[in-house]
N, C-alpha and C. Protein backbone atom coordinates (compact mmCIF):
# COMPACT_ATOMS: atom_id res chain seq x y z
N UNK A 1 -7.78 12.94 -12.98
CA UNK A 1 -6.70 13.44 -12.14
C UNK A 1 -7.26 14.49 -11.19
N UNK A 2 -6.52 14.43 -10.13
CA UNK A 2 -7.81 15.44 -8.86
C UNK A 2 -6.65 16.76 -9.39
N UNK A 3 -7.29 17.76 -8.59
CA UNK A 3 -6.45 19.14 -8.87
C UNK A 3 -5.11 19.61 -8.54
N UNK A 4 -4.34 20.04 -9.34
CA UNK A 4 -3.43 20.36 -8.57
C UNK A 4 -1.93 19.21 -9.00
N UNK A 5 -2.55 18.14 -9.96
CA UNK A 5 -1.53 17.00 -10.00
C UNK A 5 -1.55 16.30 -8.86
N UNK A 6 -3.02 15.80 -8.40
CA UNK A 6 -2.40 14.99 -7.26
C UNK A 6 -2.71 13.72 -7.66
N UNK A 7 -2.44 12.77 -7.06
CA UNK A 7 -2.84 11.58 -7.91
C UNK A 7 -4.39 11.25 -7.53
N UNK A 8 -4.85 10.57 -8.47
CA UNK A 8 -6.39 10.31 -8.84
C UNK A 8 -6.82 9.17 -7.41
N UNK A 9 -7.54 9.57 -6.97
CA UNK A 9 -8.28 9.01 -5.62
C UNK A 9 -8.17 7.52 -6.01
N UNK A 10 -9.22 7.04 -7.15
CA UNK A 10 -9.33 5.43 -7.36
C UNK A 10 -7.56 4.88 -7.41
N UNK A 11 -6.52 5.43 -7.85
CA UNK A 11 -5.43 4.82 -7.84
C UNK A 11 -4.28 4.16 -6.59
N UNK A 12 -4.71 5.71 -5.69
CA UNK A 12 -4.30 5.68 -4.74
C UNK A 12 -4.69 4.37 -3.62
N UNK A 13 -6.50 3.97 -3.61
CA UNK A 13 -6.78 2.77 -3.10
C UNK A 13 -6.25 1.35 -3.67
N UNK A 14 -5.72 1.65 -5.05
CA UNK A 14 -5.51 0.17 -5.47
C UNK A 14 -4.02 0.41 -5.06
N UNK A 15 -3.05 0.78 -4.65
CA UNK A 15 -1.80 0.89 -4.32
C UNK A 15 -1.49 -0.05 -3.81
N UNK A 16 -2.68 0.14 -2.72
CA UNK A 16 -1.82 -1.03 -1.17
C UNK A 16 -2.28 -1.95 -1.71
N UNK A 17 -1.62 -3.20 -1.30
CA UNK A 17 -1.59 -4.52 -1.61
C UNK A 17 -1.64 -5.29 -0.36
N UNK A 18 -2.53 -6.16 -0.47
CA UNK A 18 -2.29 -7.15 0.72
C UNK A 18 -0.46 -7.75 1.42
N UNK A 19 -0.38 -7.45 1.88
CA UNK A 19 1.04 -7.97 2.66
C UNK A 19 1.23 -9.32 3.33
N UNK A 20 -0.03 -9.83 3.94
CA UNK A 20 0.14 -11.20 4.79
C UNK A 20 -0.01 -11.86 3.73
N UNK A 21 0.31 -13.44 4.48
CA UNK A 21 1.06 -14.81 4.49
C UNK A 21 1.17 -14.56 2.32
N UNK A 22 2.30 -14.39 2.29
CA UNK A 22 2.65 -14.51 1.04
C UNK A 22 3.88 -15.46 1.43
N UNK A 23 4.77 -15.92 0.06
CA UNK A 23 6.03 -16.63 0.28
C UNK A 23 6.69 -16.38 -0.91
N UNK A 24 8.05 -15.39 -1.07
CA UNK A 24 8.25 -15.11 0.42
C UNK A 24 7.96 -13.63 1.31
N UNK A 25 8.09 -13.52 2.56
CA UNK A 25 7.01 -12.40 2.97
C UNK A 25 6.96 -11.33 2.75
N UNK A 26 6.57 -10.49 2.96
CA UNK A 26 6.50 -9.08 2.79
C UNK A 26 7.96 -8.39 3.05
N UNK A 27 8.48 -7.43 2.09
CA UNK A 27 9.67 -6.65 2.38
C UNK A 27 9.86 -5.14 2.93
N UNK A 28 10.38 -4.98 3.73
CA UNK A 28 10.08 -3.67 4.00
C UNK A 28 9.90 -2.63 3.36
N UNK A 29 10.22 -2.43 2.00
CA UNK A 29 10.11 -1.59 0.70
C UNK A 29 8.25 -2.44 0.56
N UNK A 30 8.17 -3.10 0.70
CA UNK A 30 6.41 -2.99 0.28
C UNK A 30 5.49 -2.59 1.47
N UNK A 31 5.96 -2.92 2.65
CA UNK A 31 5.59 -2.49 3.67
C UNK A 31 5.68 -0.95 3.84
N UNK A 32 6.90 -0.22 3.50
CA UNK A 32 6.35 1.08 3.23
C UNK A 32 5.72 1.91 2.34
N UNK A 33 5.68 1.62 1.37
CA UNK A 33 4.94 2.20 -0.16
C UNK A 33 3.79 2.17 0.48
N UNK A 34 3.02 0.57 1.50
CA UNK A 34 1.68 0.47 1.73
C UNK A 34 1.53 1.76 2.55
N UNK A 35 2.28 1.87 3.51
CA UNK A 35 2.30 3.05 4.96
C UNK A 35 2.08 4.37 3.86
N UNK A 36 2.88 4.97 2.99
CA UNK A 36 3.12 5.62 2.18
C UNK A 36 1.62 5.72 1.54
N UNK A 37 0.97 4.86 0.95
CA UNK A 37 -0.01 5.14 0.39
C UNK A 37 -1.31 5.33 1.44
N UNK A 38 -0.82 5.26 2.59
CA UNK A 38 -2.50 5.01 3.37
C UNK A 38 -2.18 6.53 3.97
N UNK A 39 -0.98 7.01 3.98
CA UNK A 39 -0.55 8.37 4.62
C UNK A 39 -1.60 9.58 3.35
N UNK A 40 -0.74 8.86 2.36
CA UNK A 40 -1.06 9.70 1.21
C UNK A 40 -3.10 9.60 0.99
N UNK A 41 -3.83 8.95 0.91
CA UNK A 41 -4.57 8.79 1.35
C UNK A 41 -5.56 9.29 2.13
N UNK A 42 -5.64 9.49 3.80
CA UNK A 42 -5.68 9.76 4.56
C UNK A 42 -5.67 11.48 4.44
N UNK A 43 -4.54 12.08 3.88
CA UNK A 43 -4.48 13.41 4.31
C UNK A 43 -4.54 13.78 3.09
N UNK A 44 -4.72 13.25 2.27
CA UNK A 44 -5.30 13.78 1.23
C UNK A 44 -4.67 14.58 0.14
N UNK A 45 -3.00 14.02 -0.30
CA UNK A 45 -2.25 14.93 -0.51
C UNK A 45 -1.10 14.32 -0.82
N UNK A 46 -0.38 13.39 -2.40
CA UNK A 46 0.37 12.93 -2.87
C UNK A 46 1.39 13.49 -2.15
N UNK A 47 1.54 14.93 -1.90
CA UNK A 47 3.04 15.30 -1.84
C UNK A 47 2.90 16.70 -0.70
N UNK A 48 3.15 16.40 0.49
CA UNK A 48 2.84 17.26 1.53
C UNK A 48 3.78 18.58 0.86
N UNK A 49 3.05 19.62 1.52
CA UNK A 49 3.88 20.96 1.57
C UNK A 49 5.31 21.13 3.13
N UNK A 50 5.72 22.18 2.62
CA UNK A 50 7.37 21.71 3.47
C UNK A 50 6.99 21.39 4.74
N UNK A 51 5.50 22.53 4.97
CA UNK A 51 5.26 22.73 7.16
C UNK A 51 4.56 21.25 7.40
N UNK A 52 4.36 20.65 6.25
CA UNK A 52 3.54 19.32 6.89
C UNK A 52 4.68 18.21 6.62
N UNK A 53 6.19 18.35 5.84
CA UNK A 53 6.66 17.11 5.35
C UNK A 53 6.85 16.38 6.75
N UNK A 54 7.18 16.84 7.30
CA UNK A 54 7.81 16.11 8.82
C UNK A 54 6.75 15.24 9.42
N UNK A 55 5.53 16.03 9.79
CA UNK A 55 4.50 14.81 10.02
C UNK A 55 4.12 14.02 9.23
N UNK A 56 4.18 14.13 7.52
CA UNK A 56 3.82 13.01 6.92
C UNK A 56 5.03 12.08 7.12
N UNK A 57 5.70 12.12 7.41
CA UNK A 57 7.28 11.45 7.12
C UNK A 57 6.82 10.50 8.24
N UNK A 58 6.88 11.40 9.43
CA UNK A 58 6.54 10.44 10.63
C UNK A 58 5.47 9.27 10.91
N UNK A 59 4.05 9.54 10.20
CA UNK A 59 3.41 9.18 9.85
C UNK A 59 3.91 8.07 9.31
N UNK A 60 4.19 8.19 8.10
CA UNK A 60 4.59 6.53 6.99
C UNK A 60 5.36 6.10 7.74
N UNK A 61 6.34 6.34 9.03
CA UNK A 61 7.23 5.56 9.80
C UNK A 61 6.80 4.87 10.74
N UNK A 62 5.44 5.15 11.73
CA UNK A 62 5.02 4.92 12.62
C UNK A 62 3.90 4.11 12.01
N UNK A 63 3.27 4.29 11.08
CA UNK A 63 2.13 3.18 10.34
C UNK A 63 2.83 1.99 9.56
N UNK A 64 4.19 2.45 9.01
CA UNK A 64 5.24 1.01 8.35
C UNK A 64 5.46 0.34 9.62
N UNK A 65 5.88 0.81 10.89
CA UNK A 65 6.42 -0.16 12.15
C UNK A 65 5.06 -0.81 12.41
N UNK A 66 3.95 -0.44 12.31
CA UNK A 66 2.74 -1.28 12.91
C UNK A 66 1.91 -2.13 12.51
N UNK A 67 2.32 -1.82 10.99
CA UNK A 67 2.32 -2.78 9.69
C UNK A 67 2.74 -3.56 9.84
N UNK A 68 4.35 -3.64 10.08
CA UNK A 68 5.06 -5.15 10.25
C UNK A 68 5.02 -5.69 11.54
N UNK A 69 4.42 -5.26 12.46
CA UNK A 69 3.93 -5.45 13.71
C UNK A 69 2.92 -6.26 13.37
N UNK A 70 1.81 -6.14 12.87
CA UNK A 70 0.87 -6.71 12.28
C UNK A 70 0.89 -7.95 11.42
N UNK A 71 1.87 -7.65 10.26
CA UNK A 71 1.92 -8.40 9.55
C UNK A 71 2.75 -9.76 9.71
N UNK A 72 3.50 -9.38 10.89
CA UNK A 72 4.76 -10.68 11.36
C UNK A 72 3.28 -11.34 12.52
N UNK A 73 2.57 -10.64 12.98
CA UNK A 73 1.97 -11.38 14.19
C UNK A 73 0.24 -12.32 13.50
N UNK A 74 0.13 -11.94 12.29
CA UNK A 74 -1.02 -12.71 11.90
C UNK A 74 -0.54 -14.16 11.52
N UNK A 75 -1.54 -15.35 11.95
CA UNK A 75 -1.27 -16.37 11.74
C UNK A 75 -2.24 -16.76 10.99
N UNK A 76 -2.18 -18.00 9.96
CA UNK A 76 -3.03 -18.80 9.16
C UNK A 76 -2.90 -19.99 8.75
N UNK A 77 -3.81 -20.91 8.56
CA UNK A 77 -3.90 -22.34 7.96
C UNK A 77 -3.54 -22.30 6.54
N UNK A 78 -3.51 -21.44 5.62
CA UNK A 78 -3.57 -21.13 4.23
C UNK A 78 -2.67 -21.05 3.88
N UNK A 79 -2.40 -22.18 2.96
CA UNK A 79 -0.98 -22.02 2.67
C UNK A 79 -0.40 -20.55 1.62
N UNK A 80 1.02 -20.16 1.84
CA UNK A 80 1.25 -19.09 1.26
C UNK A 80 0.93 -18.69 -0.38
N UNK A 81 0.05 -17.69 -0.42
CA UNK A 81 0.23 -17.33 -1.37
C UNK A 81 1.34 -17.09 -2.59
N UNK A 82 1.21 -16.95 -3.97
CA UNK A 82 2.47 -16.67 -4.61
C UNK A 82 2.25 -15.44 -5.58
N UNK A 83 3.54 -14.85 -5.21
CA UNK A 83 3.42 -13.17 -6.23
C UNK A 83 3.08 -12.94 -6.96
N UNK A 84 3.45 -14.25 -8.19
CA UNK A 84 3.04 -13.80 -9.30
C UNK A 84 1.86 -14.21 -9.74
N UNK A 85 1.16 -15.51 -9.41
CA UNK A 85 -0.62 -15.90 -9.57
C UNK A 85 -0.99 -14.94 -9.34
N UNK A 86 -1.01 -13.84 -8.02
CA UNK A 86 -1.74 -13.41 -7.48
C UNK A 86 -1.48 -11.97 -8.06
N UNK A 87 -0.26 -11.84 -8.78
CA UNK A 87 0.15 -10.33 -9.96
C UNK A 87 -0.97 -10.47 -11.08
N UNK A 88 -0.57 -12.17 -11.42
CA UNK A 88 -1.58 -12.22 -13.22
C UNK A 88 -3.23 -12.19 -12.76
N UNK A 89 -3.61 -12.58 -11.46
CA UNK A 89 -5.08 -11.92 -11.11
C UNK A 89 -5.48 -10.74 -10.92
N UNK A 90 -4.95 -9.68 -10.34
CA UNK A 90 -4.99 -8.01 -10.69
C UNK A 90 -4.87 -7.72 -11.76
N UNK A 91 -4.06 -8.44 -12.72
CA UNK A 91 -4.15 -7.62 -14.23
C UNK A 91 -5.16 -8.15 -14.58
N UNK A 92 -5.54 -8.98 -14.96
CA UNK A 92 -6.91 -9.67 -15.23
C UNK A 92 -8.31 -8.67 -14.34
N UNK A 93 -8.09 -8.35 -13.23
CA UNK A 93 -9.37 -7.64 -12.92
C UNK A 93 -9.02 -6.19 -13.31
N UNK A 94 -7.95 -5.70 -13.44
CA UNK A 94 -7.42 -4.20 -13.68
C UNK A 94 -7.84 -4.17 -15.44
N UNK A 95 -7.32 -5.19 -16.43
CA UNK A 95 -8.18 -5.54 -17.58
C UNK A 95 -9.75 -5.21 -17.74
N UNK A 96 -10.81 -5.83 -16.14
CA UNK A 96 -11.80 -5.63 -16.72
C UNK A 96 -12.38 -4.35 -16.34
N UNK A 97 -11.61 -3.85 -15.26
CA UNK A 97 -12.28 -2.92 -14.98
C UNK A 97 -12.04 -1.58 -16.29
N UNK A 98 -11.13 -1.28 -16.78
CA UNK A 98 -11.27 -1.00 -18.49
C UNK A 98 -11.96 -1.12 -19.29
N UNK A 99 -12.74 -2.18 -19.22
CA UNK A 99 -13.71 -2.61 -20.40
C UNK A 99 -15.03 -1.82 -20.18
């Protein structure tokens, strides 16, 4: 755990989750947690203090809009992925990385 109660660096990278071509697509509640975690991330700091909440706020709002900007405009041959194969393969590597 880093100091202070913030959350542990390695956790914070496994947060975000891939968002494109899934079925069915990405929801805006995952689309922001991702914004949310790359904010959190980035500045280094689970839980801004009051003089910074406003720019982090803005932040996860302006990186969620460009996200789904992104994520509505990528195209692929591959057919859609599915939630839950692709849930029981993270536990399986989240498993080994434990061992």
């Amino acid at each position: 755990m880093c100091p202070r109660g913030r959350v542990p660096w390695w956790a914070v990278c496994r947060s975000i989750r891939t968002l494109h071509n899934f079925d069915p697509p990405a929801t805006d509640e995952e689309v922001g947690a991702a914004a949310l975690q790359y904010v959190r991330k980035v500045s280094g700091s689970a839980r801004p203090s009051r003089a910074n909440q406003d720019a982090f706020d803005r932040a996860v709002e302006a990186i969620a809009r460009d996200t789904r900007t992104l994520v509505d405009a990528l195209v692929t041959r591959a057919p859609p992925k599915n939630r839950e194969v692709e849930a029981a393969k993270a536990r399986v590597r989240a498993a080994a990385r434990r061992r």
